[in-house]
Protein backbone atom coordinates (compact mmCIF):
# COMPACT_ATOMS: atom_id res chain seq x y z
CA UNK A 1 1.16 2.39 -3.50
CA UNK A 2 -1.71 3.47 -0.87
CA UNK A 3 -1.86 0.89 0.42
CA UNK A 4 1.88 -0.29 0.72
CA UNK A 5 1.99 3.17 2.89
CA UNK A 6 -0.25 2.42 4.80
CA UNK A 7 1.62 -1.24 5.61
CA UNK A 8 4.36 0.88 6.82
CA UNK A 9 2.48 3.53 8.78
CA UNK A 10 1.22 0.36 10.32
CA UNK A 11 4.02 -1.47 10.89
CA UNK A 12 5.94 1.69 12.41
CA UNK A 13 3.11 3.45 13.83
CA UNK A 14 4.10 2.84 17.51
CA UNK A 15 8.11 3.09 17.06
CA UNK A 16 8.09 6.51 15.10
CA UNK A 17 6.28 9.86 15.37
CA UNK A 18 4.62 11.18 12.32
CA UNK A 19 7.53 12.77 10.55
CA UNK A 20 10.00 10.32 11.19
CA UNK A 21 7.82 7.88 9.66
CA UNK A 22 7.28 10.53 6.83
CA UNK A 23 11.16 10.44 6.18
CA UNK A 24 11.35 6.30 6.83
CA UNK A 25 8.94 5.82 3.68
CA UNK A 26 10.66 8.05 1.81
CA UNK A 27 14.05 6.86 2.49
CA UNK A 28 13.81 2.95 2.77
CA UNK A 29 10.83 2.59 0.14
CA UNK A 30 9.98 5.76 -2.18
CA UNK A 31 13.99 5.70 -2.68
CA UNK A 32 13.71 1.77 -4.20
CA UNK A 33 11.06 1.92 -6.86
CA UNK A 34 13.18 3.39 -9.48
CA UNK A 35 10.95 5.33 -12.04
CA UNK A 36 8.33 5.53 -9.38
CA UNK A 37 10.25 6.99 -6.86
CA UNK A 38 9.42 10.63 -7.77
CA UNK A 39 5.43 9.75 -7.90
CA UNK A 40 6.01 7.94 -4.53
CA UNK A 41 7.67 11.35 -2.57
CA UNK A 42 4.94 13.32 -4.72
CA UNK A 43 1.95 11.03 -3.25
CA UNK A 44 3.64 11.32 0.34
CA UNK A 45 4.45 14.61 0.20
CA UNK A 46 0.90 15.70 -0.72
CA UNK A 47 -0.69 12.98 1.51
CA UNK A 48 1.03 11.31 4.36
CA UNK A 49 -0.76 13.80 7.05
CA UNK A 50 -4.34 12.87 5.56
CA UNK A 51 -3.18 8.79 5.56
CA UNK A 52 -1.12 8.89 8.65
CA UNK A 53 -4.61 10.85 10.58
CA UNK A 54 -6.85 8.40 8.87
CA UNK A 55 -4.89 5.57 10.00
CA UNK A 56 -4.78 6.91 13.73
CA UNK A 57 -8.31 7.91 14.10
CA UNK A 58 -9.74 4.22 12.63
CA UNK A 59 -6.98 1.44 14.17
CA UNK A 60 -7.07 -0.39 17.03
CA UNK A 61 -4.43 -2.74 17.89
CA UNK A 62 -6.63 -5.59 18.17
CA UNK A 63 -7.45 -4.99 14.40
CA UNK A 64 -6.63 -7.95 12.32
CA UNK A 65 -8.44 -7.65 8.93
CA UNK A 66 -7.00 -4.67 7.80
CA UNK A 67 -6.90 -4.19 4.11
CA UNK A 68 -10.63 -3.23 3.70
CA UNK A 69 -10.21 0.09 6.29
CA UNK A 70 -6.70 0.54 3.87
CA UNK A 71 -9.07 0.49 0.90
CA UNK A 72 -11.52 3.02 2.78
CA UNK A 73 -8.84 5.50 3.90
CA UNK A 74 -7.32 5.68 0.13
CA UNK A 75 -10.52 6.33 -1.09
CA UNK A 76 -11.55 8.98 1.55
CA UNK A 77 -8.59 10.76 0.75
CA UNK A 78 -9.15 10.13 -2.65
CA UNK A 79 -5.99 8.39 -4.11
CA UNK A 80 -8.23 5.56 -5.18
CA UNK A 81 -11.37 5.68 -6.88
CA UNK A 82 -14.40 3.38 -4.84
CA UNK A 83 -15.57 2.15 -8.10
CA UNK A 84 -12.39 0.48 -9.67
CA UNK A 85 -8.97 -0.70 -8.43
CA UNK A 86 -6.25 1.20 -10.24
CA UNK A 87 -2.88 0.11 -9.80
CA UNK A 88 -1.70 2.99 -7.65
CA UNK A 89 -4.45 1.64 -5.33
CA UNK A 90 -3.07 -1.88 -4.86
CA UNK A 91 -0.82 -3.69 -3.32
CA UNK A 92 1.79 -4.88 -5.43
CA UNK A 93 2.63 -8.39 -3.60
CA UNK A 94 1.19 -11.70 -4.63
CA UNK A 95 0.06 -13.22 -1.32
CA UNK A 96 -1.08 -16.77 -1.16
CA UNK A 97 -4.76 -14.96 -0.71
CA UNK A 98 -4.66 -12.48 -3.80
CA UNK A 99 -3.05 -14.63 -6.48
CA UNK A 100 -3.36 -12.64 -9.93
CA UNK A 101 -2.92 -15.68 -12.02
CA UNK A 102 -5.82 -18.26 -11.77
CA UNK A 103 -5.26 -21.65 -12.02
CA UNK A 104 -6.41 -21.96 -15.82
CA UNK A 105 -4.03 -19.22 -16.81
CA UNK A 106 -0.48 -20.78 -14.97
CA UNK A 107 -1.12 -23.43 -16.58
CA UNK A 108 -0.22 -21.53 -19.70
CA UNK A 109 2.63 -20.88 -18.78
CA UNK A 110 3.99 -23.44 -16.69
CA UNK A 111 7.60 -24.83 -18.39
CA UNK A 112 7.05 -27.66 -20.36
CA UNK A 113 10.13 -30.12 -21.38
CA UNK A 114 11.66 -29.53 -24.88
């Protein structure tokens, strides 16, 4: 969830000042993860200014590898832990680079012809 805020923050950063970006989370994403939504306008509400300063202070718009600084600002402002990778910490896309299943396990589960 960190992380995913900080996509936005990134993705809006130019277009919106800081509380209109504030309300854009909150409306178009905190409002669609159902049983999460409260813990979503709790984490924002308690730490959008740290993330959104973070964020401003350490990007450059030439930046292209940005997950690891993501990972660094979450900790700093300590949503995440440095030592482990909670959940809340994540991203919670499969890309083509982060692929949670390894080869070995989809093959457990690929469909099979009865």
């Amino acid at each position: 969830m960190c992380q995913q805020i900080l996509n936005l923050t990134s993705a809006h950063f130019h277009d919106m000042d800081k509380k209109s970006l504030f309300d854009y989370i909150n409306t178009h994403h905190c409002s669609n993860l159902g049983l999460f939504k409260n813990i979503c306008f709790l984490t924002i509400t308690n730490y959008f200014d740290k993330l959104y300063d973070s964020y401003a202070s350490n990007f450059k718009l030439e930046d292209t590898n940005v997950l690891p600084k993501f990972r660094r600002i979450c900790t700093t402002v300590e949503l995440c832990s440095p030592d482990e990778s909670s959940a809340f910490c994540k991203t919670y896309y499969v890309t083509d680079t982060h692929n949670p299943l390894s080869e070995k396990e989809t093959k457990k589960y690929e469909k099979k012809e009865l």
